[in-house]
N, C-alpha and C. Protein backbone atom coordinates (compact mmCIF):
# COMPACT_ATOMS: atom_id res chain seq x y z
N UNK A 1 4.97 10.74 -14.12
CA UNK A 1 6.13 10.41 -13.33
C UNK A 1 5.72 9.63 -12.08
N UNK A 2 4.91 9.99 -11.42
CA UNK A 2 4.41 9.30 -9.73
C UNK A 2 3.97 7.78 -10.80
N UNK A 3 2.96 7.69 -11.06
CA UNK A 3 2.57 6.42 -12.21
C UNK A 3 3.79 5.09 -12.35
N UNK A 4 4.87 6.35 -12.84
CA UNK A 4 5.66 5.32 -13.28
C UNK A 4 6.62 5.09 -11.88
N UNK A 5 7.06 5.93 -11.14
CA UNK A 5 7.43 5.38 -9.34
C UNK A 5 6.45 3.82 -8.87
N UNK A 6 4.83 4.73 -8.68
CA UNK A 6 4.46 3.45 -8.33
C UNK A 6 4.63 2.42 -8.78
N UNK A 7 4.79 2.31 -10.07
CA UNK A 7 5.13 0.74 -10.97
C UNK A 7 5.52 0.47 -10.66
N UNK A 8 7.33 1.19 -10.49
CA UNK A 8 8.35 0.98 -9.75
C UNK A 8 8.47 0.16 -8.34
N UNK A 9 7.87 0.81 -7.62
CA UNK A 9 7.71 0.21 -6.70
C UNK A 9 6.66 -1.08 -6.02
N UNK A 10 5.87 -1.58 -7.32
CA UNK A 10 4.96 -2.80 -7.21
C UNK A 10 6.16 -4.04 -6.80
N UNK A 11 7.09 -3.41 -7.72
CA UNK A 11 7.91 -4.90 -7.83
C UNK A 11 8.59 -5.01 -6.82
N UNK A 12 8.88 -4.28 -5.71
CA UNK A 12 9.30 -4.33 -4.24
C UNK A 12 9.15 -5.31 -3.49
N UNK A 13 7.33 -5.13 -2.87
CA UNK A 13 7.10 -5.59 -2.10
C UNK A 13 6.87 -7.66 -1.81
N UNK A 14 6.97 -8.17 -1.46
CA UNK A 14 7.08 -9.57 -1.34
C UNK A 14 5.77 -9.90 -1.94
N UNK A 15 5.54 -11.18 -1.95
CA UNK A 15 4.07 -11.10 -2.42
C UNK A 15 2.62 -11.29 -1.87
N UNK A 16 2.86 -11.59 -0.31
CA UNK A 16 1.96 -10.97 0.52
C UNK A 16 1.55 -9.65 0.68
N UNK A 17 2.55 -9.21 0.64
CA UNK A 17 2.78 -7.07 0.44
C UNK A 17 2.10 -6.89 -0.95
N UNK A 18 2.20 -7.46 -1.79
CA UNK A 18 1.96 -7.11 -2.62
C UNK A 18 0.07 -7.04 -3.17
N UNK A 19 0.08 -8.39 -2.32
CA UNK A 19 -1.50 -8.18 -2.88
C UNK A 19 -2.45 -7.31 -2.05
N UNK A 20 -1.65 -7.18 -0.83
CA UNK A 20 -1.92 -5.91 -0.04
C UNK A 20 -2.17 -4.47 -0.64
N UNK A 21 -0.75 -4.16 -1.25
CA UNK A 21 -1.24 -3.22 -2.19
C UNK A 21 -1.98 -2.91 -3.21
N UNK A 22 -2.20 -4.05 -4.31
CA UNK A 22 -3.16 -4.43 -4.98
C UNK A 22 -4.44 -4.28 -5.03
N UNK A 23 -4.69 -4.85 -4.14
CA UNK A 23 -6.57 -5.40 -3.31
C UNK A 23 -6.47 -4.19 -2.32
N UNK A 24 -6.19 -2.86 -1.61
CA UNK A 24 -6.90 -2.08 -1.17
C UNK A 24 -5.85 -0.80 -1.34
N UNK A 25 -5.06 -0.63 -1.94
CA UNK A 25 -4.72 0.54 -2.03
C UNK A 25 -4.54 1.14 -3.92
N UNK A 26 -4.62 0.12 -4.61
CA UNK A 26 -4.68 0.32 -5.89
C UNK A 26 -5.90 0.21 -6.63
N UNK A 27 -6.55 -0.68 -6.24
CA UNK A 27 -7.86 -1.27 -6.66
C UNK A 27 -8.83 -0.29 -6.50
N UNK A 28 -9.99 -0.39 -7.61
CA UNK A 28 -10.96 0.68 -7.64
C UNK A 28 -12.01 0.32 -7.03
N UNK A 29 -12.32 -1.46 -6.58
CA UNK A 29 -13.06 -1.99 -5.37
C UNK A 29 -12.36 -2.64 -4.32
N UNK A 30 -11.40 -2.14 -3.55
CA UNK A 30 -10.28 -2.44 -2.61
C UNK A 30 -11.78 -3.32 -1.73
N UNK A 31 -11.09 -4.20 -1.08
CA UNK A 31 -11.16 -5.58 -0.46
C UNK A 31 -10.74 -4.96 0.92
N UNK A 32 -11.40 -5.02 2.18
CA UNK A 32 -11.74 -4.61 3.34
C UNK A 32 -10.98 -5.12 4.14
N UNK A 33 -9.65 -4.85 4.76
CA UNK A 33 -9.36 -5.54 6.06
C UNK A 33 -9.60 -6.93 6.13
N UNK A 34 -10.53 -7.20 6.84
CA UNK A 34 -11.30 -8.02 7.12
C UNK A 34 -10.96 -9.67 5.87
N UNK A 35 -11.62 -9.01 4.72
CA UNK A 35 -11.38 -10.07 3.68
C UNK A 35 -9.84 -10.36 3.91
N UNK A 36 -9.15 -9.32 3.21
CA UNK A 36 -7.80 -10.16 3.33
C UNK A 36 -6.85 -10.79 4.05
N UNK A 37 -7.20 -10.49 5.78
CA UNK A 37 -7.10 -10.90 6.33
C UNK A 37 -7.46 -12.53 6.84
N UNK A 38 -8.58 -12.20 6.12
CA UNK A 38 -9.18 -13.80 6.15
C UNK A 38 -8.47 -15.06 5.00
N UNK A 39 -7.97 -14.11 4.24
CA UNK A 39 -7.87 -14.83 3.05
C UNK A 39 -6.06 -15.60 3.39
N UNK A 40 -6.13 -14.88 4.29
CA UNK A 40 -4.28 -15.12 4.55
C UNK A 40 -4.14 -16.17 6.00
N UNK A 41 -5.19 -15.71 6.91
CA UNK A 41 -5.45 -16.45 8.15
C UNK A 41 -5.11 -15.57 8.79
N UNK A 42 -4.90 -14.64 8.78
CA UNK A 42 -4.55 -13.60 9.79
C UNK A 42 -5.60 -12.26 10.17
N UNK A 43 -5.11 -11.67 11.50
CA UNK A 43 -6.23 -10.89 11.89
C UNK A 43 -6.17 -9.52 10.82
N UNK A 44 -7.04 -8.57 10.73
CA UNK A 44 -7.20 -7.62 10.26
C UNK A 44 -6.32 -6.28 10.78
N UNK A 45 -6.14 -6.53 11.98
CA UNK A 45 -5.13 -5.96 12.54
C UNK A 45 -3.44 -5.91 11.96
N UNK A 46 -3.40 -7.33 11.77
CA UNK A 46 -2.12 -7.36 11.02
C UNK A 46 -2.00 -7.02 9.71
N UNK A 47 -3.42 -6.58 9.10
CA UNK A 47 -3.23 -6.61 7.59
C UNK A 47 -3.20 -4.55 7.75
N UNK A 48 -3.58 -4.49 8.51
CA UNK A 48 -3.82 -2.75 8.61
C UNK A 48 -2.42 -2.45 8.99
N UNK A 49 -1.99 -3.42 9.53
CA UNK A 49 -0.42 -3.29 10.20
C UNK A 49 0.75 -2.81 8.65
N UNK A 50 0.63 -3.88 7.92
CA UNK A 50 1.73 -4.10 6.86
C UNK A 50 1.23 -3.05 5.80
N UNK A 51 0.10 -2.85 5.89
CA UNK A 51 -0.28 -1.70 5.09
C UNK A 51 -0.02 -0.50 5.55
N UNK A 52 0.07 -0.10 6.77
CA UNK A 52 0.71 1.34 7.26
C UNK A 52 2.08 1.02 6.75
N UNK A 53 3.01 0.24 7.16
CA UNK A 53 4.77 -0.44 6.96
C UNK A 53 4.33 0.14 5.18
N UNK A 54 3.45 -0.35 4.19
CA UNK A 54 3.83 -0.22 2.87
C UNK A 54 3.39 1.23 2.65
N UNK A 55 2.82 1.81 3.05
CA UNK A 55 2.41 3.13 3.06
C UNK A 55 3.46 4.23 3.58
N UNK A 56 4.08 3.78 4.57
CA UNK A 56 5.20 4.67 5.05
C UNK A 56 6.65 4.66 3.70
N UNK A 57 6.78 2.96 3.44
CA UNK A 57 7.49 2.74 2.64
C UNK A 57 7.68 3.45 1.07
N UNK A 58 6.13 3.58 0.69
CA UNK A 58 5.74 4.51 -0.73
C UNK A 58 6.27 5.57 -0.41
N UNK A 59 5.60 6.39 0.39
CA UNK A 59 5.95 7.45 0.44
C UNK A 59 7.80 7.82 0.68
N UNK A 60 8.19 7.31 1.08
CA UNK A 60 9.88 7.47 1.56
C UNK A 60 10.46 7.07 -0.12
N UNK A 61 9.90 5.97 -1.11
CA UNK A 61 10.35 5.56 -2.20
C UNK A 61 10.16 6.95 -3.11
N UNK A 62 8.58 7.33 -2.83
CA UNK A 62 8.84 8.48 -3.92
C UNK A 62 9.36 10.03 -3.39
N UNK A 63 9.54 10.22 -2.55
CA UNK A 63 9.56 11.20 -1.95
C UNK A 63 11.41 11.26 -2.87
N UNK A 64 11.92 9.83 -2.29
CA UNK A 64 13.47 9.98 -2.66
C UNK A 64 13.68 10.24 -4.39
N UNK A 65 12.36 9.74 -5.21
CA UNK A 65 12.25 9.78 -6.33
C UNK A 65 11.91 10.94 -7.50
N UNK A 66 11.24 11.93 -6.46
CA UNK A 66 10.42 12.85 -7.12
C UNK A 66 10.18 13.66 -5.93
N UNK A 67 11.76 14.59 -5.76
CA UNK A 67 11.87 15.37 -4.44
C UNK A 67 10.85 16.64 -4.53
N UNK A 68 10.04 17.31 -5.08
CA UNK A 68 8.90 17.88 -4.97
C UNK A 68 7.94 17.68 -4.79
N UNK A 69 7.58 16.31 -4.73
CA UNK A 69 6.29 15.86 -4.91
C UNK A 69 6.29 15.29 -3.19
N UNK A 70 4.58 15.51 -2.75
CA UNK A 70 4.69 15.30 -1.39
C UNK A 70 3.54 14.41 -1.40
N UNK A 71 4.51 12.99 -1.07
CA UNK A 71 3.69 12.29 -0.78
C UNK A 71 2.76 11.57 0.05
N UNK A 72 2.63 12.80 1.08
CA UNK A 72 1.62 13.06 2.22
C UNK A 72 0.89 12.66 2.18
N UNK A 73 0.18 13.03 0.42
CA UNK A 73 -0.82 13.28 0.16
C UNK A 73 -1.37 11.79 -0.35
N UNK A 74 -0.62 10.89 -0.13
CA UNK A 74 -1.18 9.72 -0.83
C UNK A 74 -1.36 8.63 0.16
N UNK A 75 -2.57 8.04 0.05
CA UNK A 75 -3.08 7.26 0.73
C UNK A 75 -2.88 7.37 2.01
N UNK A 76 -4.43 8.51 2.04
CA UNK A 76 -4.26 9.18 3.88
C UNK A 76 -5.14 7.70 4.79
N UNK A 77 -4.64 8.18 5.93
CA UNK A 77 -4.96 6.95 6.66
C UNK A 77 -6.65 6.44 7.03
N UNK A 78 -7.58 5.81 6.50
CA UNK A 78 -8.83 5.53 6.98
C UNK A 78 -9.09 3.82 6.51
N UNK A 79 -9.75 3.43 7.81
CA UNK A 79 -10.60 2.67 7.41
C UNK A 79 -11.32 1.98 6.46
N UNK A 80 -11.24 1.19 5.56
CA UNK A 80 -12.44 0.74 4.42
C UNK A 80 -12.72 -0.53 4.83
């Protein structure tokens, strides 16, 4: 069920957002700040930025989706 939410929710995000989610929150060699930031022209700051915004966003999507499930627990906040 969460599996199929997240699917769900790939198709959301714009497609800057998207490869955001892609390249460091889905990916099994997530791409550092830094890179994608570079890759866009923008600072790393802003990419840590839209990734908290899509992270708050998941969680509120499944939370509304799968009212037991706590999605606290997903993608806690650190550094890579």
């Amino acid at each position: 069920m969460l599996q199929r939410k997240i699917g769900e929710f790939r198709e959301r995000p714009t497609d800057h957002e998207q490869e955001i989610f892609e390249q460091r929150m889905l990916s099994d060699n997530p791409l550092t700040l830094q890179e994608i930031g570079d890759r866009h022209g923008v600072s790393k700051e802003r990419i840590r930025q839209i990734e908290n915004k899509l992270i708050q966003r998941l969680r509120t999507f499944i939370r509304e989706g799968i009212p037991d499930f706590n999605p606290e627990d997903l993608f806690r906040e650190e550094e890579k």
